[in-house]
Each structure stands twice: as C-alpha cells, then as structure tokens.
Protein backbone atom coordinates (compact mmCIF):
# COMPACT_ATOMS: atom_id res chain seq x y z
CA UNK A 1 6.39 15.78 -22.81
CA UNK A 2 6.05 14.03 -19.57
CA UNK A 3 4.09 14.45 -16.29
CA UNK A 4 5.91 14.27 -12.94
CA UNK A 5 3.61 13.26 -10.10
CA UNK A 6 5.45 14.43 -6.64
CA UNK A 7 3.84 12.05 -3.36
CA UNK A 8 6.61 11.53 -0.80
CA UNK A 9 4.14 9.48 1.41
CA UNK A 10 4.29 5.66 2.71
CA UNK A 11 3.68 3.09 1.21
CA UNK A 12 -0.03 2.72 1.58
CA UNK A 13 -0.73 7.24 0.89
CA UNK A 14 1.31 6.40 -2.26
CA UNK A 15 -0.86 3.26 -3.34
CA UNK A 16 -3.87 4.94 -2.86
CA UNK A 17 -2.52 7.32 -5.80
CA UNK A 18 -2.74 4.36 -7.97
CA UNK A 19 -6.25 5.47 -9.65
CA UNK A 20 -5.05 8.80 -10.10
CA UNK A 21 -2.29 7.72 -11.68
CA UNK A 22 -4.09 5.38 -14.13
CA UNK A 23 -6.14 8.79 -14.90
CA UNK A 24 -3.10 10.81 -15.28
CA UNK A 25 -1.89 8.22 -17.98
CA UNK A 26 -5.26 7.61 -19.85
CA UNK A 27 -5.62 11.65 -20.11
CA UNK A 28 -2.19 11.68 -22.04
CA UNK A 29 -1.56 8.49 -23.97
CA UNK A 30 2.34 8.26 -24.87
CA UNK A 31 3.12 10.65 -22.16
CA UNK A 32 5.94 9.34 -19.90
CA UNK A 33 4.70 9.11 -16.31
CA UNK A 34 7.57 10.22 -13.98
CA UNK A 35 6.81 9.57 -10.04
CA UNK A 36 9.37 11.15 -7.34
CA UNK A 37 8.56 9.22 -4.16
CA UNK A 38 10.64 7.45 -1.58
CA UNK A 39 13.18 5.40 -3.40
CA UNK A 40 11.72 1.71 -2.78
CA UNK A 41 8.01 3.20 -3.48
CA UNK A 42 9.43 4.22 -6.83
CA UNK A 43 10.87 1.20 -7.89
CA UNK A 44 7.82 -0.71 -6.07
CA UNK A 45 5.34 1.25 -9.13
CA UNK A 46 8.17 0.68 -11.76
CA UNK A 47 8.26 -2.46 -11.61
CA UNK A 48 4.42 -2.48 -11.61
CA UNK A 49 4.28 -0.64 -14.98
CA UNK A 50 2.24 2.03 -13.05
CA UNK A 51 5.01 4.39 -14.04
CA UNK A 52 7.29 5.22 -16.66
CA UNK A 53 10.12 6.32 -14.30
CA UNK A 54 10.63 6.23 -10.85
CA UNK A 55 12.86 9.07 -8.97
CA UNK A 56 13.39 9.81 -5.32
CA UNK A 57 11.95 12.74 -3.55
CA UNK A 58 14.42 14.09 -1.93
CA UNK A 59 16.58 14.58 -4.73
CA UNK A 60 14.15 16.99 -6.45
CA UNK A 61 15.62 19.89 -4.27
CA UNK A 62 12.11 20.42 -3.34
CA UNK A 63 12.85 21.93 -0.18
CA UNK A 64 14.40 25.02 -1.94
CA UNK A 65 11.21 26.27 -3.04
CA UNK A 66 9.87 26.94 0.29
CA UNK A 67 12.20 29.50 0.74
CA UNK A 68 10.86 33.12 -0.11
CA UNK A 69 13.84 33.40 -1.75
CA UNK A 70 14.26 35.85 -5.34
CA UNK A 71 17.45 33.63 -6.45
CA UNK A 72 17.05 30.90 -9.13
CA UNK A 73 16.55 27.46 -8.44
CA UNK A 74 17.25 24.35 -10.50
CA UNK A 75 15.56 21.60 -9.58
CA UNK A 76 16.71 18.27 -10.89
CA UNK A 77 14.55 16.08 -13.13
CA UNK A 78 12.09 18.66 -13.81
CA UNK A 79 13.56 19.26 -17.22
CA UNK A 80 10.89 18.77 -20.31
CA UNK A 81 8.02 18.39 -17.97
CA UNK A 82 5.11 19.79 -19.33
CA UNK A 83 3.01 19.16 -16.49
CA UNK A 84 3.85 18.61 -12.62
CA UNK A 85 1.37 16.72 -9.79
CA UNK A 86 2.40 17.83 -6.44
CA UNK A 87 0.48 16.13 -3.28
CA UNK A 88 3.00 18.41 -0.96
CA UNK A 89 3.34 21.23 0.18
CA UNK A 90 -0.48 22.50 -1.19
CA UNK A 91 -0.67 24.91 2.34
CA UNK A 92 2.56 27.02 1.10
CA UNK A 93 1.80 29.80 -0.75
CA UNK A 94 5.34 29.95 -1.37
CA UNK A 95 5.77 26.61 -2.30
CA UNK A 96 2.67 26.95 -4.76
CA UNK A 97 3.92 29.88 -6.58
CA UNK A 98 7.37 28.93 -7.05
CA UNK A 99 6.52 25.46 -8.64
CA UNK A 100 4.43 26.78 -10.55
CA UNK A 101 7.43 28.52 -12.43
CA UNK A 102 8.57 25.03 -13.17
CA UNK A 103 6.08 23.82 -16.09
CA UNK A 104 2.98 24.55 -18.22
CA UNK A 105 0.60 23.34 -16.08
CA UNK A 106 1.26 22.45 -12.31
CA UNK A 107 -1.92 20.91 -9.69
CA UNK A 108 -0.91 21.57 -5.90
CA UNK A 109 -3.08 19.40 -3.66
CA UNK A 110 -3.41 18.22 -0.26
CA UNK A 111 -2.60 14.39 -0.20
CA UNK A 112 -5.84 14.04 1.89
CA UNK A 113 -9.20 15.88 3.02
CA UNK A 114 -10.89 15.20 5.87
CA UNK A 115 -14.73 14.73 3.83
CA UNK A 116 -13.62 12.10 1.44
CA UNK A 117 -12.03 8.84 1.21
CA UNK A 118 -8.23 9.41 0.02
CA UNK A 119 -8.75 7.75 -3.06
CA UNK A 120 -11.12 9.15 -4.63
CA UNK A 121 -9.37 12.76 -3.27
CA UNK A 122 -6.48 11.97 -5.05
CA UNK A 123 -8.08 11.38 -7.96
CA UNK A 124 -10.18 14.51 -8.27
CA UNK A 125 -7.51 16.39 -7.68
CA UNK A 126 -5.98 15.60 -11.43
CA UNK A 127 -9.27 14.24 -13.41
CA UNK A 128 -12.65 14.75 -11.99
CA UNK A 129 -14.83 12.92 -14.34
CA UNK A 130 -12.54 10.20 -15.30
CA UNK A 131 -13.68 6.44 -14.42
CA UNK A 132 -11.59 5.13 -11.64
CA UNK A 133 -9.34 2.62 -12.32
CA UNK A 134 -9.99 0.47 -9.73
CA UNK A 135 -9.32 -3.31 -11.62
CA UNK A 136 -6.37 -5.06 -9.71
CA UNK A 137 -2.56 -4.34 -10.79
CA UNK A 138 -0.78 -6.75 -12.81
CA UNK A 139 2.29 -8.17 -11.82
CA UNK A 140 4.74 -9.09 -14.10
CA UNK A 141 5.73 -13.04 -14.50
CA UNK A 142 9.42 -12.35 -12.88
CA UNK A 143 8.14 -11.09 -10.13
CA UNK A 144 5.85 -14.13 -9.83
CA UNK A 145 8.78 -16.85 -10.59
CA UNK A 146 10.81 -14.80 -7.65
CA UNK A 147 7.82 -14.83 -5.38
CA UNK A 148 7.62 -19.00 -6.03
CA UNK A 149 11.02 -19.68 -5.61
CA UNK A 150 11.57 -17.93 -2.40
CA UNK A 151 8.24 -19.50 -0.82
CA UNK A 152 9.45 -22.75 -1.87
CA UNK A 153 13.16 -21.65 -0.04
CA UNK A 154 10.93 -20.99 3.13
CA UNK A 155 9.49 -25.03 2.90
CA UNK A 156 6.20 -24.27 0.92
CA UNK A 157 5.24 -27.29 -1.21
CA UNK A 158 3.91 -25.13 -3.97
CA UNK A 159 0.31 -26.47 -3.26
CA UNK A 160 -0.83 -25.43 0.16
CA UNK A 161 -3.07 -22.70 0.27
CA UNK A 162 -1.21 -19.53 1.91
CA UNK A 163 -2.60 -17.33 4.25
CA UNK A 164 -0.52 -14.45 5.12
CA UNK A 165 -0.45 -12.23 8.32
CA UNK A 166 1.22 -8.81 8.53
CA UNK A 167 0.63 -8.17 12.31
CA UNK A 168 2.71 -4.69 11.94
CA UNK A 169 1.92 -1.03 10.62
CA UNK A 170 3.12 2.83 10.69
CA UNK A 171 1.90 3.64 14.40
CA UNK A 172 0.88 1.65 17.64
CA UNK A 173 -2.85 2.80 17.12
CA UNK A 174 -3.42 1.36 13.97
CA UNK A 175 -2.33 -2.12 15.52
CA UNK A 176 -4.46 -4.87 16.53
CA UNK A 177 -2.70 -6.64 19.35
CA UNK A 178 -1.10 -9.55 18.32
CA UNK A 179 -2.60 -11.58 20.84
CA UNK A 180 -5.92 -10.96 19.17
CA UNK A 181 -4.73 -12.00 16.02
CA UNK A 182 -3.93 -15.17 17.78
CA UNK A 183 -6.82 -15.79 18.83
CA UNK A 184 -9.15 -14.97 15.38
CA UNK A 185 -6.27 -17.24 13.45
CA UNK A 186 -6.49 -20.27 16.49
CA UNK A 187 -8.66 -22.58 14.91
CA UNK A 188 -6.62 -22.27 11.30
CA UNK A 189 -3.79 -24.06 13.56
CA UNK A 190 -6.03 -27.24 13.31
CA UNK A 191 -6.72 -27.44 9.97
CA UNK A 192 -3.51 -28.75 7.74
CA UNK A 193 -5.00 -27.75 4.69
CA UNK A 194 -3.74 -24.15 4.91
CA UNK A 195 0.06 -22.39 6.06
CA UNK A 196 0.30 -19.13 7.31
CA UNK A 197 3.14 -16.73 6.15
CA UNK A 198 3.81 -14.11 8.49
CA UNK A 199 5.25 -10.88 7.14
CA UNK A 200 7.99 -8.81 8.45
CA UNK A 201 8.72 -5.40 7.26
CA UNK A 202 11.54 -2.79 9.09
CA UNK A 203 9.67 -1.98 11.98
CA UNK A 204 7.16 -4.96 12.82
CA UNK A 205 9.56 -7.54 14.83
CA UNK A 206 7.99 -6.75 17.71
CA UNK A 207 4.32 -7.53 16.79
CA UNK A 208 5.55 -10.42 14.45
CA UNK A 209 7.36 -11.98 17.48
CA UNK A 210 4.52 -11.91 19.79
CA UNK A 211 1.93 -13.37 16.98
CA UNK A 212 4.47 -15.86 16.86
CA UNK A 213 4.58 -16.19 20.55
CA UNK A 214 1.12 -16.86 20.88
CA UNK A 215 0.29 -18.86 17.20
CA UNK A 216 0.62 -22.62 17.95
CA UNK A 217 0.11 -23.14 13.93
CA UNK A 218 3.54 -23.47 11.69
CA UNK A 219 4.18 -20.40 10.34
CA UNK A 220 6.70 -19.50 7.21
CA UNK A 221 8.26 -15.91 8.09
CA UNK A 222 8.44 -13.67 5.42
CA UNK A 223 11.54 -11.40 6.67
CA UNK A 224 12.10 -7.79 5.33
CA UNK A 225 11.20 -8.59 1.22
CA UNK A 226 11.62 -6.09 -1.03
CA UNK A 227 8.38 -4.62 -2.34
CA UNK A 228 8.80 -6.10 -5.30
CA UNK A 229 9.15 -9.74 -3.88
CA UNK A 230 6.22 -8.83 -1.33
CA UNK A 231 4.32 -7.70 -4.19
CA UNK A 232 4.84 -11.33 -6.62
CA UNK A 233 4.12 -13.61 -3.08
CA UNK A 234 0.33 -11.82 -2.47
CA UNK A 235 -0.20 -12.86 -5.63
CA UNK A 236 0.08 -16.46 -4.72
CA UNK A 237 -2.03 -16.21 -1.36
CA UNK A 238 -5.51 -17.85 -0.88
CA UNK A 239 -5.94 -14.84 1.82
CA UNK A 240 -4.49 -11.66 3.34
CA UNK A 241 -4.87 -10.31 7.07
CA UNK A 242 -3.40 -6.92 8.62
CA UNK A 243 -3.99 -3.69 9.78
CA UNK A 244 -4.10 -0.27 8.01
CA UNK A 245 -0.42 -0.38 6.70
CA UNK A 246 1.49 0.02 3.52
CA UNK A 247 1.49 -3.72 2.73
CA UNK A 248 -2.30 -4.16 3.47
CA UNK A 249 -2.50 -1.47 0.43
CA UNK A 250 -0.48 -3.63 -1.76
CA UNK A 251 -2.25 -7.04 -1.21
CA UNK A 252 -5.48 -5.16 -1.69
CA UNK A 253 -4.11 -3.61 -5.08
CA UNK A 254 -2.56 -6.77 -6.60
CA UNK A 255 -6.16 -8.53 -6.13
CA UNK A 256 -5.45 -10.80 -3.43
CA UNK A 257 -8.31 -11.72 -1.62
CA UNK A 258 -8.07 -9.31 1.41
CA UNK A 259 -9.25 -7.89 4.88
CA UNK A 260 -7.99 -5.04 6.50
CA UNK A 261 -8.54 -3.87 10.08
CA UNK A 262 -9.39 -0.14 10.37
CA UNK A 263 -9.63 2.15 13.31
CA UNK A 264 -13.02 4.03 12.56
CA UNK A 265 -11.09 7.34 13.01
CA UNK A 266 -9.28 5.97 9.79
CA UNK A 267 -11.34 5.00 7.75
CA UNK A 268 -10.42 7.47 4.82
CA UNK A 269 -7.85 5.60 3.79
CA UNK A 270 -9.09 2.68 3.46
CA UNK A 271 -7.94 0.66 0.00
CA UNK A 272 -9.56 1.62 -3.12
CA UNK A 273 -9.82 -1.96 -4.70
CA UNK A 274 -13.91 -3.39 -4.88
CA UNK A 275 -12.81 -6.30 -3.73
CA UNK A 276 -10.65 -5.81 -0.14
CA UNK A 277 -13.09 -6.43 3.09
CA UNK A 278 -12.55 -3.71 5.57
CA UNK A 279 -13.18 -4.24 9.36
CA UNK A 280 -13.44 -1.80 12.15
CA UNK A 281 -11.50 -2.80 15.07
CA UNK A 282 -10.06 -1.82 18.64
CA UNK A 283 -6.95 -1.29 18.89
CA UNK A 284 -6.04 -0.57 22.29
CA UNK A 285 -7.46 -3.70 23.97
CA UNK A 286 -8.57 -7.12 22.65
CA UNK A 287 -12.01 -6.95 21.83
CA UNK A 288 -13.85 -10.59 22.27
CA UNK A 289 -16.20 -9.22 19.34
CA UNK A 290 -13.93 -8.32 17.28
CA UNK A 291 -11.89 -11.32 17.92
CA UNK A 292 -14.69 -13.62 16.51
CA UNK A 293 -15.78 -11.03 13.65
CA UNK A 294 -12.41 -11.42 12.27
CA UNK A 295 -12.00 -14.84 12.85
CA UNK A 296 -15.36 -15.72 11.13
CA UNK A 297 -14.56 -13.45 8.20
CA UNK A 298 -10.56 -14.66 7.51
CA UNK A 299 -12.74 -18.25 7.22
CA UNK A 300 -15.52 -16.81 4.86
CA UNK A 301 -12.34 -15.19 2.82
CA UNK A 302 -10.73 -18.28 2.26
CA UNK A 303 -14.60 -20.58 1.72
CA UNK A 304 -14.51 -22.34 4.87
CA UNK A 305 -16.82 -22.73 7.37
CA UNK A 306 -16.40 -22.13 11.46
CA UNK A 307 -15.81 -25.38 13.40
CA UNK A 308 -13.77 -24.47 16.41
C-alpha cells in the first residue's frame, strides 16, 4: 500500500522535505512513495529516486475538501493509499476531517513552525525518533552525461573548475544586490583558473543581467534548465553562491560545496545538508562587511587564499 506525501510548496519548502521523506521510506520498506507537488518539483524528486511517483497538486481536487460540504468527493490518485502526508491545509478543521476520510492513517501538519528549523519540523511531523537523513542525494549518471554535454555546448573545456552564481530568488528581500555579488566575486575575474556559470531560472533576468552588468570575469549563462539538468551541472561545480532560493536548496542537497546568503529573519529554512555554509546578509543595501565576508568565504570554499 503506498504513502502519498501532499507539499505544494517551492522548490526549496519541498527540498527541505527531503529527510522526511527518506524517514517516510525507511519506516515502510517496499512501500511506494507517491509525492503530489508542483509538476516540475515532482519530476525534479523522480528523477532523484526520492520518490516512487511524482503527481501534481492541483490535480488531487484538493480544494474540494475545504468545502463544508455533506456530498461525496473523489479525489484522484488517492486510490490504495494506506497512508496520506499532508503539509496543507493543517489550520482547516474542515480540511482535516474530510481527508482524514481518505485513508487509514492521515498526518495534517503545518509546512513550518516558527520555533524550529523547517527541516527538522518536517520531519517530526511523520517520524520523531528516526535519524535524519541528511547524506547528499545521488544523482543518476544521465543526468550527469546531460549536465557535461550542455556545459561543454556553453564553451566549458571539461577541466576548469566551475563556480556557479544564482543571483535570483522567490522575493526582493531575500536578494543580495547584484552589485554586491560583484563585488565579493571581483577578484575571481583575475584568476583564469576558475569560470563562473551564472544561473537563470523564470524570474531572475533581472538580477542575472545586472551581475552581468557589473562582473568583468567571463561568465557561461545557464538559461532556464530544467531541474533535472540544474540538478546533474551542481554536481560538477567546484562551488555554489546564492541567496535563500529553491536552487540554493538543490546545490546544497546534491553535495556541492555550498554557501547560501540568509536574511536572519529567515533563517528557519535554511538547508538541511552538514555540509552547506550559511551567511547572514543585508539585503536592502550593500553591506561593505558583508561584501568581504562573502568574498573571503566563496575563496575558502573553493581552497584559495585572498590576494586582491
């Protein structure tokens, strides 16, 4: 009997799941492991063996169950589910109660609390004294043969060390200014030894134009991937730099050597991989400090020293 795990989050709520859903698998060996998500976060975890199926949320019919309503309700893909994982709609007492009609055993949680860093949340919510998975995610060789060929399409030789930027994220308060990514990457323009790829999702052409704007280094642009491209190229990166966004999540769960710039007022959902460096950072103005703290760190990530 399966388990269908409901998170209709971003990118970055969704791969903070990722030790949860490790738990929900370990507790139920042979179980299929169904996640409804947004459609590319689905396929994103798929592809990642982190699930056995992926389905999109909005096709659940969800929303019908919010309704006080006495009439039946079919809800699709719910059918031989012995147990359902809901991180929506936890504040509906409605909502509760009429899932709960749905399978054996149904958990309704919050996808967040305000006392505890998301992670670990989301994994109490469905195994409390389970070890955390917290050992990087494997990426499949097909996914590492794509990532290859299409850096080698954008002129990498294959043996350059990459260092790649994302610039962008969800809201204009988790972003560092681009000009003050500029200035922490400056010296990197001087040393040859190293090529930055600068990532572009949907909404980041704005902040990946002006980082552009102000980066005298050659940069290979890394324009809308899918996740599952995104995914194979952090695995061949020497270093990762961004701000509190979906694809900071992802380079910090495939095990690429990482930091991530945090607002303080954010710090909750910070990545749950030992290994990512997390920095606290202004966002509304560039910050000298912070300019050289990240600068100096993005050179101890990669084992260089400072020479400006």
């Amino acid at each position: 009997m399966a388990t269908l795990v409901v998170h209709p989050g971003a990118l970055g709520d969704v791969l903070l799941a990722v030790p949860a859903l490790r738990a929900l698998r370990g507790g139920a060996p042979g179980s299929p492991l169904v996640l409804a998500a947004q459609p590319r976060i689905a396929a994103l975890l798929l592809a990642l063996g982190l699930v056995d199926r992926g389905l999109s949320v909005d096709t659940l019919g969800l929303e019908a169950l919010f309704a006080d309503d006495p009439g039946p309700v079919s809800l699709h893909g719910v059918v031989g589910v012995e147990r359902i994982v809901s991180w929506l709609g936890a504040a509906d007492p409605v909502f509760v109660r009429r899932l709960r009609t749905f399978a054996p055993e149904v958990i309704v949680a919050p996808s967040s609390r305000p006392d505890a860093p998301v992670w670990e949340h989301l994994l109490s919510t469905v195994a409390s004294k389970a070890p955390a998975g917290r050992e990087p995610v494997a990426v499949p060789a097909a996914l590492l043969e794509d990532a290859r060929r299409h850096l080698r399409a954008l002129g990498w030789d294959g043996l350059t060390p990459l260092l790649m930027v994302h610039p962008g994220a969800g809201g204009l308060a988790k972003r560092w200014p681009p000009e003050a990514f500029a200035e922490a990457l400056g010296p990197l323009g001087r040393r040859p030894e190293l090529a930055l790829v600068i990532h572009e999702g949907p909404a980041d052409a704005d902040a990946v134009t002006a980082l552009c704007r102000h980066t005298e280094a050659p940069v290979l642009r890394l324009t809308h991937p899918t996740l599952q491209l995104l995914a194979g190229v952090m695995t061949q990166i020497a270093g990762y730099l961004g701000n509190d966004s979906g694809p900071s999540h992802l380079a910090a769960a495939v095990g690429a050597p990482s930091l991530v710039l945090f607002t303080r007022e954010a710090l909750a959902w910070r990545p749950w991989a030992r290994d990512a460096r997390v920095l606290t950072v202004r966002t509304s103005s560039v910050d000298p400090n912070d300019v050289r703290t990240v600068g100096t760190e993005v050179l101890k990530m990669l084992g260089q020293d400072r020479r400006d």
